[in-house]
N, C-alpha and C. Protein backbone atom coordinates (compact mmCIF):
# COMPACT_ATOMS: atom_id res chain seq x y z
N UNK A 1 38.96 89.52 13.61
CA UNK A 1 37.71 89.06 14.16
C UNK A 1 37.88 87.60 14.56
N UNK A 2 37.39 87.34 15.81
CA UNK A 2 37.56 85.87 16.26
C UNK A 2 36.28 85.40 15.80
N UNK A 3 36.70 84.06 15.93
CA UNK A 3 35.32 83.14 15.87
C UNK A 3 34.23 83.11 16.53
N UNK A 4 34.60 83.38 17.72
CA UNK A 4 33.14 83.67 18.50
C UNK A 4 32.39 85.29 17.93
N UNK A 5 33.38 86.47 17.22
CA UNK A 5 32.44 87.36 16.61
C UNK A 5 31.87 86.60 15.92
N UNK A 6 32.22 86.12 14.67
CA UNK A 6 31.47 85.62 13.31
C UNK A 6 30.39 85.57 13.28
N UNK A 7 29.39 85.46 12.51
CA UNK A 7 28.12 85.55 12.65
C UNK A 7 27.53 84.12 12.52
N UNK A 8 26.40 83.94 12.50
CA UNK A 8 25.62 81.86 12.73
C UNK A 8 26.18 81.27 12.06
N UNK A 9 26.81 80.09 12.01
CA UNK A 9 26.98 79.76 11.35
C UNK A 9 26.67 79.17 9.72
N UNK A 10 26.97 78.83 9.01
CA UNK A 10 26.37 78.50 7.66
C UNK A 10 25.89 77.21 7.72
N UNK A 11 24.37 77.12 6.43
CA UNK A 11 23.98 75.89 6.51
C UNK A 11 24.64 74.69 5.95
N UNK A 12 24.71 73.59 7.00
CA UNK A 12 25.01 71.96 6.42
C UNK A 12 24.58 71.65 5.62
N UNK A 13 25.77 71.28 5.21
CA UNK A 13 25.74 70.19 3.14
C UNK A 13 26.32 71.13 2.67
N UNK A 14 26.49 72.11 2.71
CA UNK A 14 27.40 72.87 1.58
C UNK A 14 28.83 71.53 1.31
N UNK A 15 29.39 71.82 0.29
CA UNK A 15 30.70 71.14 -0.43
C UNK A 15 31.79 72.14 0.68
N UNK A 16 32.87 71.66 0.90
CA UNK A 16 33.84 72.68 1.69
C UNK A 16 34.32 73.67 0.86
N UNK A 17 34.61 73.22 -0.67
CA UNK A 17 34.94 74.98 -0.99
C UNK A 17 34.36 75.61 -0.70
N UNK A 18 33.07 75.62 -1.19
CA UNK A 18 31.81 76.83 -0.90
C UNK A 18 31.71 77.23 0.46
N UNK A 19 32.09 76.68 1.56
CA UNK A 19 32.45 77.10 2.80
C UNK A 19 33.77 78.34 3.03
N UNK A 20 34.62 77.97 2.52
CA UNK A 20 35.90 78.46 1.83
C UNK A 20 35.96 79.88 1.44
N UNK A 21 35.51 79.61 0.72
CA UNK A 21 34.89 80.61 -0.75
C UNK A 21 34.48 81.84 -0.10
N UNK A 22 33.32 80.94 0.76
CA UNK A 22 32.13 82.52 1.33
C UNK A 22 33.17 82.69 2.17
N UNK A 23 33.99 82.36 3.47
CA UNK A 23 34.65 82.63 4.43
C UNK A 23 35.79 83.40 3.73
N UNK A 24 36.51 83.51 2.62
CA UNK A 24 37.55 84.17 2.12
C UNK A 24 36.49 85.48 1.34
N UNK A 25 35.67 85.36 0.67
CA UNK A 25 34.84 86.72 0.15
C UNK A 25 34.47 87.68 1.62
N UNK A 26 34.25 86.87 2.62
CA UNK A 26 33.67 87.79 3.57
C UNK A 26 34.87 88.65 4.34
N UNK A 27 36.15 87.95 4.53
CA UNK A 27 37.20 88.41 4.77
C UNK A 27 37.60 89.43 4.18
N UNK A 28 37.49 89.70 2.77
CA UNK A 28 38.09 90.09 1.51
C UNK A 28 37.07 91.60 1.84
N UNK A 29 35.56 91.32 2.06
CA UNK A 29 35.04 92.54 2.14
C UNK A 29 35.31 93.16 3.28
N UNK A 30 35.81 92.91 4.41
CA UNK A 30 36.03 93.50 5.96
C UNK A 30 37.17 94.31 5.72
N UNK A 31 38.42 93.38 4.74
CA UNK A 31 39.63 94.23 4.91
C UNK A 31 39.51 95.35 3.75
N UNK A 32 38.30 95.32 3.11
CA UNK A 32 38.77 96.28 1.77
C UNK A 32 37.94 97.56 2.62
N UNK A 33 36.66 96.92 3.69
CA UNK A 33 35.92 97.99 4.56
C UNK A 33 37.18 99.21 5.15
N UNK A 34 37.90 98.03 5.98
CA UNK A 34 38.70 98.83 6.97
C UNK A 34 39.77 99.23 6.01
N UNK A 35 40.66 98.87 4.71
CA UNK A 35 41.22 99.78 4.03
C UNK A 35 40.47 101.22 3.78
N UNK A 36 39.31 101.63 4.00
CA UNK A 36 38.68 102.44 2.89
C UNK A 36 37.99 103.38 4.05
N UNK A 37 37.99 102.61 5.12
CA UNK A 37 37.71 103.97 6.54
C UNK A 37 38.51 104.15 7.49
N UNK A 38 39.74 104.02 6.84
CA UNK A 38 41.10 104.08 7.62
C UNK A 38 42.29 104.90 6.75
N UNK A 39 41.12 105.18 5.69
CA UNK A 39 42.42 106.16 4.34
C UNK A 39 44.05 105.02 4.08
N UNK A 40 43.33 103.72 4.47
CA UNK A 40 44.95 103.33 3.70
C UNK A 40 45.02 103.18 2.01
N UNK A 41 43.53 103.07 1.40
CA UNK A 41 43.61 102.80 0.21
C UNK A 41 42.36 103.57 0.00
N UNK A 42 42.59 103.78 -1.41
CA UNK A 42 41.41 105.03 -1.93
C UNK A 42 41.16 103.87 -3.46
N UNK A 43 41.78 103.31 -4.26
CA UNK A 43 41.78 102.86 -5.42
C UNK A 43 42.38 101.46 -4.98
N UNK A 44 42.09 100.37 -5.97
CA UNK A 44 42.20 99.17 -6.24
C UNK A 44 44.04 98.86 -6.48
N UNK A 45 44.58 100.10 -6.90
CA UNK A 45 46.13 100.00 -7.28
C UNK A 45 47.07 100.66 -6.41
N UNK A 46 45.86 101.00 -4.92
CA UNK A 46 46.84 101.69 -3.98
C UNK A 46 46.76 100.42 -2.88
N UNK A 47 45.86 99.60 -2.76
CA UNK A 47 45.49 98.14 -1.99
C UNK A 47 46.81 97.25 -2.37
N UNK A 48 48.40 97.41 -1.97
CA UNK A 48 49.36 96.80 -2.35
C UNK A 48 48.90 94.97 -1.58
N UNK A 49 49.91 94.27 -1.63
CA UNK A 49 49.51 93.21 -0.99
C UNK A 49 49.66 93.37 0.74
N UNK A 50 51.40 94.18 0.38
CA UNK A 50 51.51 94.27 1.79
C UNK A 50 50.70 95.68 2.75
N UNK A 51 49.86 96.48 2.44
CA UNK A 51 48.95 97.22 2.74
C UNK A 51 47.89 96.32 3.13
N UNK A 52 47.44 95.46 2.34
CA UNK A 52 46.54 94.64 3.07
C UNK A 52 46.89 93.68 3.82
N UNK A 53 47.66 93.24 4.00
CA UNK A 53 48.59 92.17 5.14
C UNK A 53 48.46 93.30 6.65
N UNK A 54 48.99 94.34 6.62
CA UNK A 54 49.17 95.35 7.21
C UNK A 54 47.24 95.85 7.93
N UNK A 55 47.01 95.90 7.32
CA UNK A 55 45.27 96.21 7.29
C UNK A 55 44.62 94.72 8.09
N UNK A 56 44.95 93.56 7.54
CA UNK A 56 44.45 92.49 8.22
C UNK A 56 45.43 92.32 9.75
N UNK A 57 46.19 92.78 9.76
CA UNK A 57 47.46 93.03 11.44
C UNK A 57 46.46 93.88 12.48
N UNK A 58 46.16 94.77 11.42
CA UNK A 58 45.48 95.85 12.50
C UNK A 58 43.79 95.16 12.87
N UNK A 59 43.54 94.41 12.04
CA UNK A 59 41.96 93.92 12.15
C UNK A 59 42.03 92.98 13.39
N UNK A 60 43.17 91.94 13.22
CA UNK A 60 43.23 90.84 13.75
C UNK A 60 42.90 89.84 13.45
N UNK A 61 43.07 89.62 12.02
CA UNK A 61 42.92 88.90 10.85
C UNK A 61 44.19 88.15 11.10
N UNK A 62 44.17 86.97 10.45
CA UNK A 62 45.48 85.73 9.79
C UNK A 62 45.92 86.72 8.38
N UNK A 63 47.17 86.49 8.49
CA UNK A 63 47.81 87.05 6.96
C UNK A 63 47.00 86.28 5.71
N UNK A 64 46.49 87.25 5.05
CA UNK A 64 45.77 87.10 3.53
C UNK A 64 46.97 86.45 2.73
N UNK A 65 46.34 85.48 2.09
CA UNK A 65 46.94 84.60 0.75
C UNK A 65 47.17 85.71 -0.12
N UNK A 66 47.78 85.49 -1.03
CA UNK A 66 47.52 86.54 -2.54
C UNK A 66 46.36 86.05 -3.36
N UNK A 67 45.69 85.51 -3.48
CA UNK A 67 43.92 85.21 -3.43
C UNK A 67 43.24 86.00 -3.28
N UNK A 68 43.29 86.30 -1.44
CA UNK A 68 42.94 87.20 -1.16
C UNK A 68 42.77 88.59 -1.21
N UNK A 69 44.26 88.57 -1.35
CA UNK A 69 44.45 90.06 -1.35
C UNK A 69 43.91 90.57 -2.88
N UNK A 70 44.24 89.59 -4.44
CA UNK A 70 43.48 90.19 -5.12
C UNK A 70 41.67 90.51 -5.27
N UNK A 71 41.16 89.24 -4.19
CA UNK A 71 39.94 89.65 -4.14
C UNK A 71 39.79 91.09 -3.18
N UNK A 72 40.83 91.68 -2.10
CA UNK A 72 40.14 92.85 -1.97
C UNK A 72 39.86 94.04 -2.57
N UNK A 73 41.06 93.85 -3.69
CA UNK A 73 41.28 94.87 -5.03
C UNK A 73 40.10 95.01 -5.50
N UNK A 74 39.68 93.97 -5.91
CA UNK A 74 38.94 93.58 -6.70
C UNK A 74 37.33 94.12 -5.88
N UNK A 75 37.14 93.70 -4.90
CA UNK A 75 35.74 94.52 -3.90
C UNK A 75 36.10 95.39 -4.04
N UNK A 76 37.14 96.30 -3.55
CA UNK A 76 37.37 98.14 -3.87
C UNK A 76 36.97 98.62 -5.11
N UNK A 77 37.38 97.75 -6.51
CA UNK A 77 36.98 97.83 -7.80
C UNK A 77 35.55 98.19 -7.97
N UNK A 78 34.83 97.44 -7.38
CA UNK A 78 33.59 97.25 -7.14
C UNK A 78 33.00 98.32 -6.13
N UNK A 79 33.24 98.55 -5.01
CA UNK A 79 32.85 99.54 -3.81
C UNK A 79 32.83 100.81 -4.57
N UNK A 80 33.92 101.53 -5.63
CA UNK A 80 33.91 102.42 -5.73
C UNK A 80 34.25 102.24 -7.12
N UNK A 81 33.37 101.53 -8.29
CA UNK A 81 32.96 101.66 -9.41
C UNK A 81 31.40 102.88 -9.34
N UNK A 82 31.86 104.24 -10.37
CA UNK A 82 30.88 105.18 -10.39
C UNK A 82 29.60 104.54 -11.47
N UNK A 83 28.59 104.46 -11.17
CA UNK A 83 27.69 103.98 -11.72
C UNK A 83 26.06 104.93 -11.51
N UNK A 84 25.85 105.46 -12.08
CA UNK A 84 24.24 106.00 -11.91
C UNK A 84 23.06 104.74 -11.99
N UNK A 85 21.96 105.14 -11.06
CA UNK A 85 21.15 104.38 -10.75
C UNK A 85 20.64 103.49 -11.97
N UNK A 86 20.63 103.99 -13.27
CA UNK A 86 20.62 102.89 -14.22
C UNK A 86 20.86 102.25 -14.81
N UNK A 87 22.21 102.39 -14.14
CA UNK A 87 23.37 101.17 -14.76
C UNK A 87 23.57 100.15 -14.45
N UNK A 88 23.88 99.03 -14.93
CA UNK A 88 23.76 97.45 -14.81
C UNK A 88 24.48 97.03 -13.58
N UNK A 89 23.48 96.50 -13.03
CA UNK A 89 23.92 95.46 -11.75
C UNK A 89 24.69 94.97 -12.22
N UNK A 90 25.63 95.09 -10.89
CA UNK A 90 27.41 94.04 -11.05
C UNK A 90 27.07 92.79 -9.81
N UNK A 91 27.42 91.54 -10.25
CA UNK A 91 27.71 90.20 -9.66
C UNK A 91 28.48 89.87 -9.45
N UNK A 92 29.23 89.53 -8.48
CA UNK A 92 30.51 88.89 -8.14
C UNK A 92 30.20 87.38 -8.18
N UNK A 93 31.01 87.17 -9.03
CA UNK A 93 31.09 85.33 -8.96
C UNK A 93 32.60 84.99 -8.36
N UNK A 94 32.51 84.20 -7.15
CA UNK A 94 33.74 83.23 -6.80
C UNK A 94 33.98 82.01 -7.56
N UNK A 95 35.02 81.78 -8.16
CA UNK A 95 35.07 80.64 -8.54
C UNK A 95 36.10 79.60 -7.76
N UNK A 96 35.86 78.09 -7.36
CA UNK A 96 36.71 77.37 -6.88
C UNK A 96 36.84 76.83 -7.69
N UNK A 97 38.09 75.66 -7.93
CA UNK A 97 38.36 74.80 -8.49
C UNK A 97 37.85 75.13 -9.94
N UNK A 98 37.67 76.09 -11.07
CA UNK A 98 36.83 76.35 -11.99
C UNK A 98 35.20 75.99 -11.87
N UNK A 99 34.57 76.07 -10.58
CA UNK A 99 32.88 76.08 -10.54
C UNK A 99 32.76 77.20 -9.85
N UNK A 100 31.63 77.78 -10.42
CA UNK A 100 31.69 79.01 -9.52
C UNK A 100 30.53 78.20 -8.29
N UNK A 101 30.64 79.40 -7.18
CA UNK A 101 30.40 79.33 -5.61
C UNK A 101 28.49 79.51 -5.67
N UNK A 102 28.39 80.40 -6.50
CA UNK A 102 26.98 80.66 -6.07
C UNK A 102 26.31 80.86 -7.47
């Protein structure tokens, strides 16, 4: 996705991690999308690094850090954790520098 897709930009004053942060989580959820409607990965332990390197080639993505790539594990973890409707809301916290993002 180029820059001119991206969506409005984010509001001024944020700190730059937190710019960071959201821009690598949002990445992290696109490639774990297109792992998961493209049958390259079904589970969190089939999302190798280089599967998602491979996955961000085909997007037109920049090669994922290993950061990254464990945060897409980690959204798949999440995407396809089985949970019935009354089971406890899950939160993703980013953390930079040890503060978390949000």
């Amino acid at each position: 996705m180029s820059r001119a897709e991206d969506p409005t930009p984010f509001p001024t004053g944020w700190p730059k991690a937190r710019y960071r942060a959201t821009r690598r989580a949002m990445k992290a959820l696109r490639l774990a999308d297109h792992a998961l409607r493209h049958g390259l990965a079904y589970t969190p332990d089939d999302a190798t690094d280089e599967l998602i390197r491979t996955a961000a080639e085909q997007t037109g993505h920049r090669q994922p850090s290993k950061t990254t790539c464990s945060l897409v594990r980690a959204v798949l973890g999440l995407l396809l954790s089985q949970t019935d409707a009354s089971g406890p809301v899950t939160r993703m916290v980013i953390t930079v520098d040890d503060r978390p993002t949000a």
